[in-house]
Protein backbone atom coordinates (compact mmCIF):
# COMPACT_ATOMS: atom_id res chain seq x y z
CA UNK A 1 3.01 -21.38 4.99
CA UNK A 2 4.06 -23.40 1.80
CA UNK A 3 5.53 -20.83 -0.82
CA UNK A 4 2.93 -21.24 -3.76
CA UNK A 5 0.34 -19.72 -1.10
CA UNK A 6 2.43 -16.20 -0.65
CA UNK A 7 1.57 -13.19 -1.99
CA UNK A 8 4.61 -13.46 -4.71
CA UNK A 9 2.66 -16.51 -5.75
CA UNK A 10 -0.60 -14.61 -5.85
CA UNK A 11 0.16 -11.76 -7.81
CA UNK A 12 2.28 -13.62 -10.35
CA UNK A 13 -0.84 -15.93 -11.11
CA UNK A 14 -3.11 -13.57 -11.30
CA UNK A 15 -1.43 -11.34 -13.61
CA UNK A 16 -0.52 -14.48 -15.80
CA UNK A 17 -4.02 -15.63 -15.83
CA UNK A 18 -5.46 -12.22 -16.84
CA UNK A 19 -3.28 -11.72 -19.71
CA UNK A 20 -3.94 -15.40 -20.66
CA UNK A 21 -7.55 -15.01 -20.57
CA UNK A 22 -7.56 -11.70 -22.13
CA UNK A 23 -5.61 -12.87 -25.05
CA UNK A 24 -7.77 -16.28 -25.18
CA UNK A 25 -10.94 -13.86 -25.62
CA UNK A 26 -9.10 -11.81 -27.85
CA UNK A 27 -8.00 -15.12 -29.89
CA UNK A 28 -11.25 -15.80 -30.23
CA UNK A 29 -12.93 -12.84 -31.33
CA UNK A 30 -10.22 -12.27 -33.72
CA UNK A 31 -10.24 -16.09 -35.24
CA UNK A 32 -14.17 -15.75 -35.48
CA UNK A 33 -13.66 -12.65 -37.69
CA UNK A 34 -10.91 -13.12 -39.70
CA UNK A 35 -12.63 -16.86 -40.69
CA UNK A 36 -16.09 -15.75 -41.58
CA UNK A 37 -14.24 -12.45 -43.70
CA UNK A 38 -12.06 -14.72 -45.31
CA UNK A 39 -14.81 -17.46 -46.09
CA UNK A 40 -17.23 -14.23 -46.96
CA UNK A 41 -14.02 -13.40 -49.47
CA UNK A 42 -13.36 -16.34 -50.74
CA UNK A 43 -17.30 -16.97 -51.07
CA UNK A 44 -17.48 -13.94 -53.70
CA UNK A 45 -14.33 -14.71 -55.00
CA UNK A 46 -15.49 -18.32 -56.24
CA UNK A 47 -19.29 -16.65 -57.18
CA UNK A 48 -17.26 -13.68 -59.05
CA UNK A 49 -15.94 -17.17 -61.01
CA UNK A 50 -18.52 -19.26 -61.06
CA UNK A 51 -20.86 -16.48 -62.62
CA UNK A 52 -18.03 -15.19 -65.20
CA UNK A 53 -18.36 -18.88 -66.52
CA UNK A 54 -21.98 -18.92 -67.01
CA UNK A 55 -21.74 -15.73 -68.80
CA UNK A 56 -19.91 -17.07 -71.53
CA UNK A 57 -21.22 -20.61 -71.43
CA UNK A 58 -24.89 -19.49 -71.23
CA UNK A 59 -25.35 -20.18 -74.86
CA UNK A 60 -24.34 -23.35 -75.09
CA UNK A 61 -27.61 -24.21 -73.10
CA UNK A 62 -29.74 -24.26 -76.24
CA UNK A 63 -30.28 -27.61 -77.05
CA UNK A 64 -29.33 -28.83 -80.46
CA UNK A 65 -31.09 -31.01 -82.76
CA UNK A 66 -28.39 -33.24 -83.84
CA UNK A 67 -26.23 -35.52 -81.31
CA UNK A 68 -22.51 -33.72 -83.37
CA UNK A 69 -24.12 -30.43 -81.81
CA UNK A 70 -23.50 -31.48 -78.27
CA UNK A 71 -20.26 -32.96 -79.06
CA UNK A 72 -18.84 -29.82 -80.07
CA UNK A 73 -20.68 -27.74 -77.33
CA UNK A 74 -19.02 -30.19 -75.00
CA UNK A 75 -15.52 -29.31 -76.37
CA UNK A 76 -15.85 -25.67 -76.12
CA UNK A 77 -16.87 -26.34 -72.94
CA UNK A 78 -14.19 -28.07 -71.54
CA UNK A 79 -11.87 -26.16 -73.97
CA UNK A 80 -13.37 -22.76 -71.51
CA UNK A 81 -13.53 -24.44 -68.13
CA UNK A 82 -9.71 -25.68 -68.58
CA UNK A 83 -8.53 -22.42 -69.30
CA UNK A 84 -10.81 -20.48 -66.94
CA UNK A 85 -9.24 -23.58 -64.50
CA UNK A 86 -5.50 -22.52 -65.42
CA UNK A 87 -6.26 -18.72 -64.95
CA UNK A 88 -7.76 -19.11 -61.53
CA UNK A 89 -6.65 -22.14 -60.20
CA UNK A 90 -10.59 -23.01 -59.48
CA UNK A 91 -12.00 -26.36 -60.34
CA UNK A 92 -15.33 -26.12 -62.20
CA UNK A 93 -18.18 -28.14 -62.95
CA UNK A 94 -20.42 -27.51 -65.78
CA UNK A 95 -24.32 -29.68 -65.78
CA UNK A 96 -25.30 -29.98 -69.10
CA UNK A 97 -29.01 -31.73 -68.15
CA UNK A 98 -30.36 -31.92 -71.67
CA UNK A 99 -27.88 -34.67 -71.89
CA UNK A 100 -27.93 -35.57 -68.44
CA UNK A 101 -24.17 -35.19 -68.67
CA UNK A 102 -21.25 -32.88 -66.93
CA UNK A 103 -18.28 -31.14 -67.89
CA UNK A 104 -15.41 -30.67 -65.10
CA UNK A 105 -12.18 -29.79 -64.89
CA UNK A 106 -11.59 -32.03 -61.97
CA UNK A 107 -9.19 -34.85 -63.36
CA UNK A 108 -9.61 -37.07 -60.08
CA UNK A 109 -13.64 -37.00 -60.87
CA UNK A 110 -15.22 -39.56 -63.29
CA UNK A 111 -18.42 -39.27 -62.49
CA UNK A 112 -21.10 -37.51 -60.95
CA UNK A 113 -24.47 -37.85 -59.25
CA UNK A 114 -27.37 -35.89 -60.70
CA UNK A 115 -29.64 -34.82 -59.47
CA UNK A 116 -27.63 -32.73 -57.52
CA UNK A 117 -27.81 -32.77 -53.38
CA UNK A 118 -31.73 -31.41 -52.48
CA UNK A 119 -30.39 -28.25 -51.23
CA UNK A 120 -28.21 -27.07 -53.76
CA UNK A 121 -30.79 -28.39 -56.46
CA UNK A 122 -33.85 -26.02 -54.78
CA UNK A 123 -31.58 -22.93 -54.66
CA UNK A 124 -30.78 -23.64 -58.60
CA UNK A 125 -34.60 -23.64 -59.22
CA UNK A 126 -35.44 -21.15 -57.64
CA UNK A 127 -32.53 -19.08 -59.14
CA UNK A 128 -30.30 -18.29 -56.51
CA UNK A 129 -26.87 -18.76 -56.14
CA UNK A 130 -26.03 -21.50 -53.53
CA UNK A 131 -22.61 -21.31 -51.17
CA UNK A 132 -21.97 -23.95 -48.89
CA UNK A 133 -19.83 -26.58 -47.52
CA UNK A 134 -20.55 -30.11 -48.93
CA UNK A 135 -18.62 -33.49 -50.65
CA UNK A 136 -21.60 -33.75 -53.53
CA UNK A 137 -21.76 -37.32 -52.42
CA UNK A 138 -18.60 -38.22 -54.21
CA UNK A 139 -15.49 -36.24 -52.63
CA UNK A 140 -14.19 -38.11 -49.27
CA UNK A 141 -13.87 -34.53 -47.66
CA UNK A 142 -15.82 -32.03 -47.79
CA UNK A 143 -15.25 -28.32 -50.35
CA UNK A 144 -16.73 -25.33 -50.67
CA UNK A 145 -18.87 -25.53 -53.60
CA UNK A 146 -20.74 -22.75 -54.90
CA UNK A 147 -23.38 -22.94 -57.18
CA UNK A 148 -24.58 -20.29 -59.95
CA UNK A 149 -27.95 -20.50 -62.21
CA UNK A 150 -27.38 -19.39 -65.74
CA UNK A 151 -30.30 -17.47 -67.34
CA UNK A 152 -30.88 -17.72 -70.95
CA UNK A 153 -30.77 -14.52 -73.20
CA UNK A 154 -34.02 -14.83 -74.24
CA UNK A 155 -36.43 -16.24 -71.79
CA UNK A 156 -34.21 -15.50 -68.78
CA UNK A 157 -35.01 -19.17 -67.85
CA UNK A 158 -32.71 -21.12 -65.61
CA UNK A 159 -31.14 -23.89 -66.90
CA UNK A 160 -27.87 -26.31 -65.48
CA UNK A 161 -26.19 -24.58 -62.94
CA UNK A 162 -22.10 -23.73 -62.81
CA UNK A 163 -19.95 -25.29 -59.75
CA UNK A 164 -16.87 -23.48 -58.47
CA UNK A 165 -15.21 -25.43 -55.79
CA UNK A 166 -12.20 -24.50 -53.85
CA UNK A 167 -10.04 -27.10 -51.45
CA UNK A 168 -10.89 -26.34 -47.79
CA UNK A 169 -7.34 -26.12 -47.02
CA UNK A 170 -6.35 -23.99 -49.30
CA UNK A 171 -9.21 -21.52 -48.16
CA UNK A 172 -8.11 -20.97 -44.63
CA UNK A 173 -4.23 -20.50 -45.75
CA UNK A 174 -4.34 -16.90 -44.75
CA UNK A 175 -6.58 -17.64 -41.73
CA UNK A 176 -3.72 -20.13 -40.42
CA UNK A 177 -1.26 -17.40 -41.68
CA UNK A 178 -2.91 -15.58 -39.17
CA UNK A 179 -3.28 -17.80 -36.52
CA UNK A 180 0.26 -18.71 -36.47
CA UNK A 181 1.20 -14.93 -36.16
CA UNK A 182 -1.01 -14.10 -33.08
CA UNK A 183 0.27 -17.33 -31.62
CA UNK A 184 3.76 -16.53 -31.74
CA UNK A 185 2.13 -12.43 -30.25
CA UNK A 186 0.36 -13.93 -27.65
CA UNK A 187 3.50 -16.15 -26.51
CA UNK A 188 5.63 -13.47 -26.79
CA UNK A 189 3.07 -11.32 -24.54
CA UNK A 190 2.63 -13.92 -22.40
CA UNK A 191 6.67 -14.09 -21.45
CA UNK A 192 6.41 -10.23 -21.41
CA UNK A 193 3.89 -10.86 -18.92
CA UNK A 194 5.68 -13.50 -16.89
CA UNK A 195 8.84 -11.65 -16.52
CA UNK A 196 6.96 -8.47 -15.89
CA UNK A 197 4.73 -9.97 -12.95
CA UNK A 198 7.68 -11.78 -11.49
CA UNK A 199 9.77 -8.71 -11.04
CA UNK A 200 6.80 -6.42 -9.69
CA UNK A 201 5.66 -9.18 -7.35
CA UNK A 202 9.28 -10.23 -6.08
CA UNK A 203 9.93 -5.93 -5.44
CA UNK A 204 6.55 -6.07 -3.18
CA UNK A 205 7.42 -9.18 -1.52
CA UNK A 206 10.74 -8.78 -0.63
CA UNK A 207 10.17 -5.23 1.79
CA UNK A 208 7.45 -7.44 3.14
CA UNK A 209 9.48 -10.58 3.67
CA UNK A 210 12.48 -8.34 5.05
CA UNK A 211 9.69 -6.73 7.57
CA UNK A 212 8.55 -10.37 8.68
CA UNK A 213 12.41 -11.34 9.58
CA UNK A 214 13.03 -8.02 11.28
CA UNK A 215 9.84 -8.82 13.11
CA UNK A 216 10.95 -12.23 14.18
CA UNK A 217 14.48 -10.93 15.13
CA UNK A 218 12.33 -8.38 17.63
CA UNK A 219 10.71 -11.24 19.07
CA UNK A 220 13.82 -12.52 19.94
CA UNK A 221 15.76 -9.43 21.31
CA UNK A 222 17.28 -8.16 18.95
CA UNK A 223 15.59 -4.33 17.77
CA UNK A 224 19.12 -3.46 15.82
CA UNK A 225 17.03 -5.18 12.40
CA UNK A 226 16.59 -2.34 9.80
CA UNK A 227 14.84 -3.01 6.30
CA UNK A 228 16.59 -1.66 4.13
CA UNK A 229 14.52 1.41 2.52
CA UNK A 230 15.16 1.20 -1.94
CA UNK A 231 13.77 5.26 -1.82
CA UNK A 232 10.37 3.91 -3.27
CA UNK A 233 7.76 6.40 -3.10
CA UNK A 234 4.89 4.31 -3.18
CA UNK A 235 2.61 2.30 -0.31
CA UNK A 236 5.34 -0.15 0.28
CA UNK A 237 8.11 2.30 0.27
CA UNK A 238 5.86 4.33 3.15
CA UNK A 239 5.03 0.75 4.97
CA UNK A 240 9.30 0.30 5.11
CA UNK A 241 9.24 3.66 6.10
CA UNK A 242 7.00 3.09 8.76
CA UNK A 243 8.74 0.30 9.91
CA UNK A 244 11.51 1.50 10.80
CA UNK A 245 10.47 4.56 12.33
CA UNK A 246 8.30 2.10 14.98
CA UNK A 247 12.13 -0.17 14.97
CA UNK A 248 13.71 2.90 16.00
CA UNK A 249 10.45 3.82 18.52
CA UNK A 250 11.24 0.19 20.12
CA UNK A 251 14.92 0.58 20.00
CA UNK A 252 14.47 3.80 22.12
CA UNK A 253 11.90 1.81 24.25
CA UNK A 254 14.19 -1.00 25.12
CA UNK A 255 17.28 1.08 25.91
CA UNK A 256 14.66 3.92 27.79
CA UNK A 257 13.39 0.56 29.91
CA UNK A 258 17.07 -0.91 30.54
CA UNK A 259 18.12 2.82 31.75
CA UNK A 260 14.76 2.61 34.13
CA UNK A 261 15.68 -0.87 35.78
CA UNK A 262 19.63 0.23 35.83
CA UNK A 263 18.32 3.70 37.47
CA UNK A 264 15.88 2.51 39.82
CA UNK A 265 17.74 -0.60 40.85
CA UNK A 266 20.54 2.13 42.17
CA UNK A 267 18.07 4.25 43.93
CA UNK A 268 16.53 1.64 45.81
CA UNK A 269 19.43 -0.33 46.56
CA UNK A 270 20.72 2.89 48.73
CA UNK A 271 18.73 3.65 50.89
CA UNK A 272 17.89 -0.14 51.41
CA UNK A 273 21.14 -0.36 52.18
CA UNK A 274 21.76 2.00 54.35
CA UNK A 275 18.17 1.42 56.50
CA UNK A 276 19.60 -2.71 57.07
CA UNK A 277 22.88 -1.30 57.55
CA UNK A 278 22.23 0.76 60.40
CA UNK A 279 19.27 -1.40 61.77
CA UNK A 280 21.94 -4.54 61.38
CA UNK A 281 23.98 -2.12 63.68
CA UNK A 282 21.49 -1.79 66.20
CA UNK A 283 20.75 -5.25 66.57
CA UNK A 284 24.43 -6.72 66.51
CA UNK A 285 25.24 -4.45 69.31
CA UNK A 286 27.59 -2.50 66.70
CA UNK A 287 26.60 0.72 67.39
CA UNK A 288 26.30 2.14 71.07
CA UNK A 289 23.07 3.32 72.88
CA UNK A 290 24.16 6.71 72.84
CA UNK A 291 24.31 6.69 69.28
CA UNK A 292 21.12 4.40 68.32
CA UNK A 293 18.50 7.38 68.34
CA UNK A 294 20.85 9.54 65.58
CA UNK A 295 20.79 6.30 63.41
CA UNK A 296 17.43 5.62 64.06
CA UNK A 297 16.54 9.00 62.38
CA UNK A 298 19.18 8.42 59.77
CA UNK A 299 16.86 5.05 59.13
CA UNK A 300 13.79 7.30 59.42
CA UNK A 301 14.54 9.51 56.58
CA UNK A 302 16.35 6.72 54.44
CA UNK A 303 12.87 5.23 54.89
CA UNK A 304 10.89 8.04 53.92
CA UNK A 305 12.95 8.52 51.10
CA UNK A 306 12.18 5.45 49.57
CA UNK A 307 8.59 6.05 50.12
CA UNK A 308 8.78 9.16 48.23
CA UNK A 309 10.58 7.39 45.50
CA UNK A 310 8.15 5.03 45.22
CA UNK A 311 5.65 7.48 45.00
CA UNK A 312 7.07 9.12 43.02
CA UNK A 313 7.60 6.04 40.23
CA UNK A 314 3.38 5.52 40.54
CA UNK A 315 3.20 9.12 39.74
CA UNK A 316 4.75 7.98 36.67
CA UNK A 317 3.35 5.16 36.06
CA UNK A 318 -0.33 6.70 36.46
CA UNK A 319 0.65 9.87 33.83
CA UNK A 320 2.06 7.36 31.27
CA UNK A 321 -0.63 4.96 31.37
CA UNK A 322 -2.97 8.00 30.33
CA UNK A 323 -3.92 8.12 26.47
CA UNK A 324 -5.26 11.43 26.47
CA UNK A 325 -5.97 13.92 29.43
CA UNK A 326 -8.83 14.28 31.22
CA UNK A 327 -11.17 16.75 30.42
CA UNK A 328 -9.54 19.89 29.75
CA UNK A 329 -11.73 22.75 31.56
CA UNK A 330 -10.88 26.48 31.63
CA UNK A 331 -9.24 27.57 35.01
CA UNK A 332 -7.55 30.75 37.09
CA UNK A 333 -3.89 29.88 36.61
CA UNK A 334 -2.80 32.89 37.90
CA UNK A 335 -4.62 32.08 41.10
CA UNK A 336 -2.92 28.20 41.10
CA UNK A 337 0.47 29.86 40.82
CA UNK A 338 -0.11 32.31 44.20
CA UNK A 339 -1.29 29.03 45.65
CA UNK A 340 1.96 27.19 44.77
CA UNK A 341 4.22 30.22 46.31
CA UNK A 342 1.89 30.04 49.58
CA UNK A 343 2.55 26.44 49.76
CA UNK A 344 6.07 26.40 49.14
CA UNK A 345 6.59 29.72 51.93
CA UNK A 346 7.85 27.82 54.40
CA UNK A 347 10.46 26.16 51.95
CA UNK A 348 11.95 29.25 50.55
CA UNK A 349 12.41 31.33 53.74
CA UNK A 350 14.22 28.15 55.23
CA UNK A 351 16.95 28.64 52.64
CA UNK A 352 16.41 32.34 53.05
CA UNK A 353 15.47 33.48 49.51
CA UNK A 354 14.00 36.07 48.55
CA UNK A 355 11.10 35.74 45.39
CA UNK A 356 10.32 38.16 42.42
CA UNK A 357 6.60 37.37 41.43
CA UNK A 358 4.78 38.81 38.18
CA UNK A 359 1.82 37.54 38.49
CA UNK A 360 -1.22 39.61 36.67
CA UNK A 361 -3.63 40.73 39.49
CA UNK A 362 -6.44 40.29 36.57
CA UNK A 363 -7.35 36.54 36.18
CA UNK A 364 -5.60 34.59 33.67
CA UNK A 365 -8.08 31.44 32.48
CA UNK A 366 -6.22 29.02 30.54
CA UNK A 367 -7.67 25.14 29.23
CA UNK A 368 -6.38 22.40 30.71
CA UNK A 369 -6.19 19.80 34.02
CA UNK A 370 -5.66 22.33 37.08
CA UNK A 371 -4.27 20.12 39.38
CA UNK A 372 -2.11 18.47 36.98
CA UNK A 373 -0.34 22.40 35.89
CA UNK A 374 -0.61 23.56 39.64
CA UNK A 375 1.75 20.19 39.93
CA UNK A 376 4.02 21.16 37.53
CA UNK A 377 4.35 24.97 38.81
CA UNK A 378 5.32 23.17 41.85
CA UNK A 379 7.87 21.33 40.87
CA UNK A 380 9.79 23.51 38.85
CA UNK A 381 9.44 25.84 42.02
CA UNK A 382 11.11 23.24 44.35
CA UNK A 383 13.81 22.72 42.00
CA UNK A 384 14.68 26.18 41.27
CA UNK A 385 14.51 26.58 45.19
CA UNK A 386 16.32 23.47 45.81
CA UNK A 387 19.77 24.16 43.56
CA UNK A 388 19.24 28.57 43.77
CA UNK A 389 21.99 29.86 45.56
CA UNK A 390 22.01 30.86 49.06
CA UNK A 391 20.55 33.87 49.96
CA UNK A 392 19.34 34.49 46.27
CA UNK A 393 16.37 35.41 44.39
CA UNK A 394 13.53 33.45 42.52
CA UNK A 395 11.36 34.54 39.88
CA UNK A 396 8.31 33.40 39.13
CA UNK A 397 6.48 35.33 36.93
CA UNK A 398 3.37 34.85 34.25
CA UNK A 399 2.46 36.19 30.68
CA UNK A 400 0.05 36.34 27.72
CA UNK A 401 1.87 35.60 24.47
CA UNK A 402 -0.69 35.55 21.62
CA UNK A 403 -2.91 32.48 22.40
CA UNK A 404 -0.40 31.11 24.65
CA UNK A 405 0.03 31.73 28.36
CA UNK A 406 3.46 32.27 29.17
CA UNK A 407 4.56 30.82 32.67
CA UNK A 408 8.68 31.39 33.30
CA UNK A 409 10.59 30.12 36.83
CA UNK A 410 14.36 31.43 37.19
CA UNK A 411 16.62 31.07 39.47
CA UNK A 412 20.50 31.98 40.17
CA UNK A 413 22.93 29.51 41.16
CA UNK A 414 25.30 27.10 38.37
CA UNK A 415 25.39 27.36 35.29
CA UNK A 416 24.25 24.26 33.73
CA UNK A 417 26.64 23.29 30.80
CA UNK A 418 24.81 23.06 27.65
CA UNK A 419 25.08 19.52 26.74
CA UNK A 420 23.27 18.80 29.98
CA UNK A 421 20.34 20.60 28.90
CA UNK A 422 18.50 17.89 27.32
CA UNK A 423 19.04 15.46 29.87
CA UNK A 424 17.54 17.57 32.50
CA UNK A 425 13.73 16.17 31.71
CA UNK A 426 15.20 12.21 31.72
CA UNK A 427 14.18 9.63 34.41
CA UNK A 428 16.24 9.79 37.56
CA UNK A 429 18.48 12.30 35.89
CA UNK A 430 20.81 14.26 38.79
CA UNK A 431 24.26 15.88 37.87
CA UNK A 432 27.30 15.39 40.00
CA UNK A 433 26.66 18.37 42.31
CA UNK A 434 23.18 17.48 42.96
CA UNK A 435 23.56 13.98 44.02
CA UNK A 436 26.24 15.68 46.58
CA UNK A 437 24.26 18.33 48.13
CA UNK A 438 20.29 17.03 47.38
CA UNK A 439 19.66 13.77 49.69
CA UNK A 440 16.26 13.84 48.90
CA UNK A 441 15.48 13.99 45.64
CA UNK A 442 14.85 11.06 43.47
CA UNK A 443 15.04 12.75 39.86
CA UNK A 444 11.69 12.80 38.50
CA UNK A 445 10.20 15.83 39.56
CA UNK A 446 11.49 17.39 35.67
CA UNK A 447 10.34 13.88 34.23
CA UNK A 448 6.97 14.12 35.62
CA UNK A 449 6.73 17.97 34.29
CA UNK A 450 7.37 16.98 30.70
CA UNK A 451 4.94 14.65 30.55
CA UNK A 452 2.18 16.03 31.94
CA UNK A 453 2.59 19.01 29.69
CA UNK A 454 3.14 16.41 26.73
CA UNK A 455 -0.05 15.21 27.64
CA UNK A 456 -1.01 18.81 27.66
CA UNK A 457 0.49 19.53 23.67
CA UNK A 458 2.65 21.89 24.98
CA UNK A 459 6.29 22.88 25.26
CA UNK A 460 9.01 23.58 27.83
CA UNK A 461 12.17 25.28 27.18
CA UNK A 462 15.65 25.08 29.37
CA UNK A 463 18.58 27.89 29.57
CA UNK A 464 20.98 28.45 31.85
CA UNK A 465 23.85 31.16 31.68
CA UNK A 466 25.88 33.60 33.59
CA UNK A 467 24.25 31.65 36.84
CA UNK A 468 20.77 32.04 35.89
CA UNK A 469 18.72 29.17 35.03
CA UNK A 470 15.08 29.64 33.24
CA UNK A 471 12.23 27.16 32.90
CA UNK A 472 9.99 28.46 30.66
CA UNK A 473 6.29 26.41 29.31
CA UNK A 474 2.96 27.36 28.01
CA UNK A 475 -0.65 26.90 28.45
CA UNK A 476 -3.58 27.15 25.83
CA UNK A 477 -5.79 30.22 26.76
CA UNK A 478 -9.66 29.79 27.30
CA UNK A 479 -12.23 31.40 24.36
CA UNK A 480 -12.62 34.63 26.23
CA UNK A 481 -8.65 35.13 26.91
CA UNK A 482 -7.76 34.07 23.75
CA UNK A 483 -9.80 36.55 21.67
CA UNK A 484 -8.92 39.49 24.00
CA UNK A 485 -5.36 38.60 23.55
CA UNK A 486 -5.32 38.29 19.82
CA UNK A 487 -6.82 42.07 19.49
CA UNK A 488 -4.26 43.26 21.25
């Protein structure tokens, strides 16, 4: 993926771009009203002028009889427009049309063409005060001229209009005054804006980037790759969060899995062992006639044992690949249990023990899979029967504790030490003592109970002390149990 196409990339234009164009639209608006106020200003500003000549020159528009009339007229005139000029820096053009003749305080202008332009000449007549941009047919660039009608005091008629004209240059000072000033805003907000983007895109790209090498290093084998959490408490500090909670869930995966193969691999090497072994033996002439029947049943139950294993390990297999449990449907599970001690009679007596039930006579209906619980009553039965010392007693007994049925299994033999607890639920977990005196077990009788009660939501609890040992789990009660046990 080339690098201008990631999300850094992305973000970073975006942002820039929407400052840019909001500050182009901005630009614009603002330039549009700051020129037509300042032209409107400068418009009145030059009428305000234009007018405050005519007032004072308005007289001057009677014409004389004699020609030394107008030549005085003309120098008050000029003597008024050159200091009106001086006071307001304005250049001004006076029309005299009885004389067909001009007055202006223009130095650069010798003459003039009258009539004046069509437009400005119909506004005069019809005695309105013209404002426009125009080069009167003489300037090479255009100013903005306006144009005023004098009125005389006594008939009020119009006669040769006033000119004010202003440089356009010199107009739009203050609008480039302007201009200049929201430039240098707008570049400053636009570096604001770059730096600003840069570091908010690079601190959401660079969890995301650390996630995609972690990811790769997973691929390859590795699952010690941590990103490295900043204590952000937004979506990407959750996402990192996330992360490496499922780097930690594949962590525990991996080393669960190399445990399994390491596990396995020594339970069904022995017994495979042992069955070629002996039948080697046999064959080879190793081992005597006489003796060939009691290692034929040693091969027997080495053989059955690996059976069970395997069973056993599609047990497994079949409860893990579950997503949820079947159907849960209100059953008897006091009845299951008495079911589970009939099964297991036979068992017990042979290592003559002895069994405390408490068992309610009254039905006990709990939700859930029955055979699934019946198979877990079972197996923590055979265990407790299978390490219980000789000639003592079990206890299986069965309770309602609030909405929770209550089902306990004790037994009295070692004391488990504490830090062996926990391990008691792992695959093909066995202490020292049981591997010694239990042949047939294959460690995953507690591993199967955990998870089907996982799959269940529900608990199991471990103790062991002074010799007794107590497996204790519970069951959700049905409607009817539930609300009877809840007004108690």
């Amino acid at each position: 993926m080339s690098r201008f196409k990631g999300i850094y990339w992305r973000t970073f234009t975006v942002t820039v771009g929407m400052v840019a164009l909001t500050l182009v639209l901005l630009g614009a608006s603002f330039f549009a009203l700051t020129y037509s106020y300042i032209m409107s200003e400068k418009r009145g500003e030059l009428v305000d002028k234009a007018e405050a000549i005519a007032q004072l020159a308005v007289t001057a528009y009677n014409e004389p009889s004699l020609l030394h009339s107008w030549d005085q007229t003309r120098r008050e005139l000029k003597e008024l427009a050159t200091v009106a000029e001086k006071m307001s820096g304005t250049d001004f053009i006076i029309i005299l049309p009885s004389i067909n003749s001009f007055i202006s305080t223009d130095r650069t202008l010798e003459s003039l063409q009258l009539p004046l332009p069509a437009d400005i000449t119909s506004r005069i007549d019809r005695g309105e005060t013209y404002a426009g941009v125009t080069d009167l047919g003489i300037y090479e660039k255009p100013r903005f001229v306006v144009a005023v009608p004098p009125r005389t005091a006594e008939s009020g008629s119009v006669v040769g209009p006033i000119l004010a004209m202003a440089e356009p240059n010199a107009m739009t000072e203050m609008w480039r005054a302007f201009l200049g000033i929201f430039g240098m805003t707008a570049i400053t907000v636009l570096l604001i804006a770059f730096v600003a983007s840069a570091t908010t895109a690079m601190q959401q790209t660079k969890p995301i980037r650390d996630m995609a090498a972690a990811a790769r290093r997973f691929a390859e084998g590795n699952f010690d790759a941590r990103v490295h959490d900043t204590g952000r408490e937004d979506e990407i500090g959750e996402l990192v969060e996330a992360f490496n909670a499922m780097a930690d869930s594949l962590q525990r995966t991996e080393q669960q899995r190399r445990e399994f193969i390491a596990n396995i691999s020594h339970e069904l090497k022995t017994p495979m062992t042992t069955i070629a072994g002996y039948a080697d033996g046999i064959l080879d002439g190793v081992i005597s006639r006489s003796e060939e029947r009691q290692y034929l049943a040693i091969i027997s139950d080495e053989s059955r044992r690996l059976s069970r294993l395997v069973r056993r390990m599609l047990d497994v297999s079949q409860l893990q690949s579950l997503d949820l449990i079947r159907e849960k449907a209100p059953f008897d599970l006091s009845e299951s249990m008495r079911r589970v001690l009939v099964s297991m009679e036979k068992k017990i007596t042979g290592r003559g023990l002895d069994v405390d039930v408490d068992i309610p006579e009254d039905p006990v209906i709990v939700l859930g899979d029955n055979d699934l619980l019946t198979q877990v009553v079972y197996n923590l039965l055979e265990n407790a029967a299978k390490f219980a010392a000789q000639g003592s007693t079990l206890f299986l007994g069965l309770e309602k504790r609030g909405e929770k049925a209550v089902v306990t299994v004790r037994n009295q033999g070692d004391t488990i030490p504490p830090e062996e607890l926990p391990l008691l639920f792992e695959r093909f977990h066995k202490s020292d003592k049981s591997r010694s005196q239990d042949k047939d077990g294959v460690g995953l009788g507690l591993y199967i109970v955990r998870t089907i009660l996982e799959q269940h939501r529900e608990k199991i609890t471990a103790a062991s002390a002074d010799g007794l040992t107590t497996f204790s789990f519970t069951v959700q009660l049905a409607g009817e149990e539930k609300s009877l046990a809840s007004g108690k």
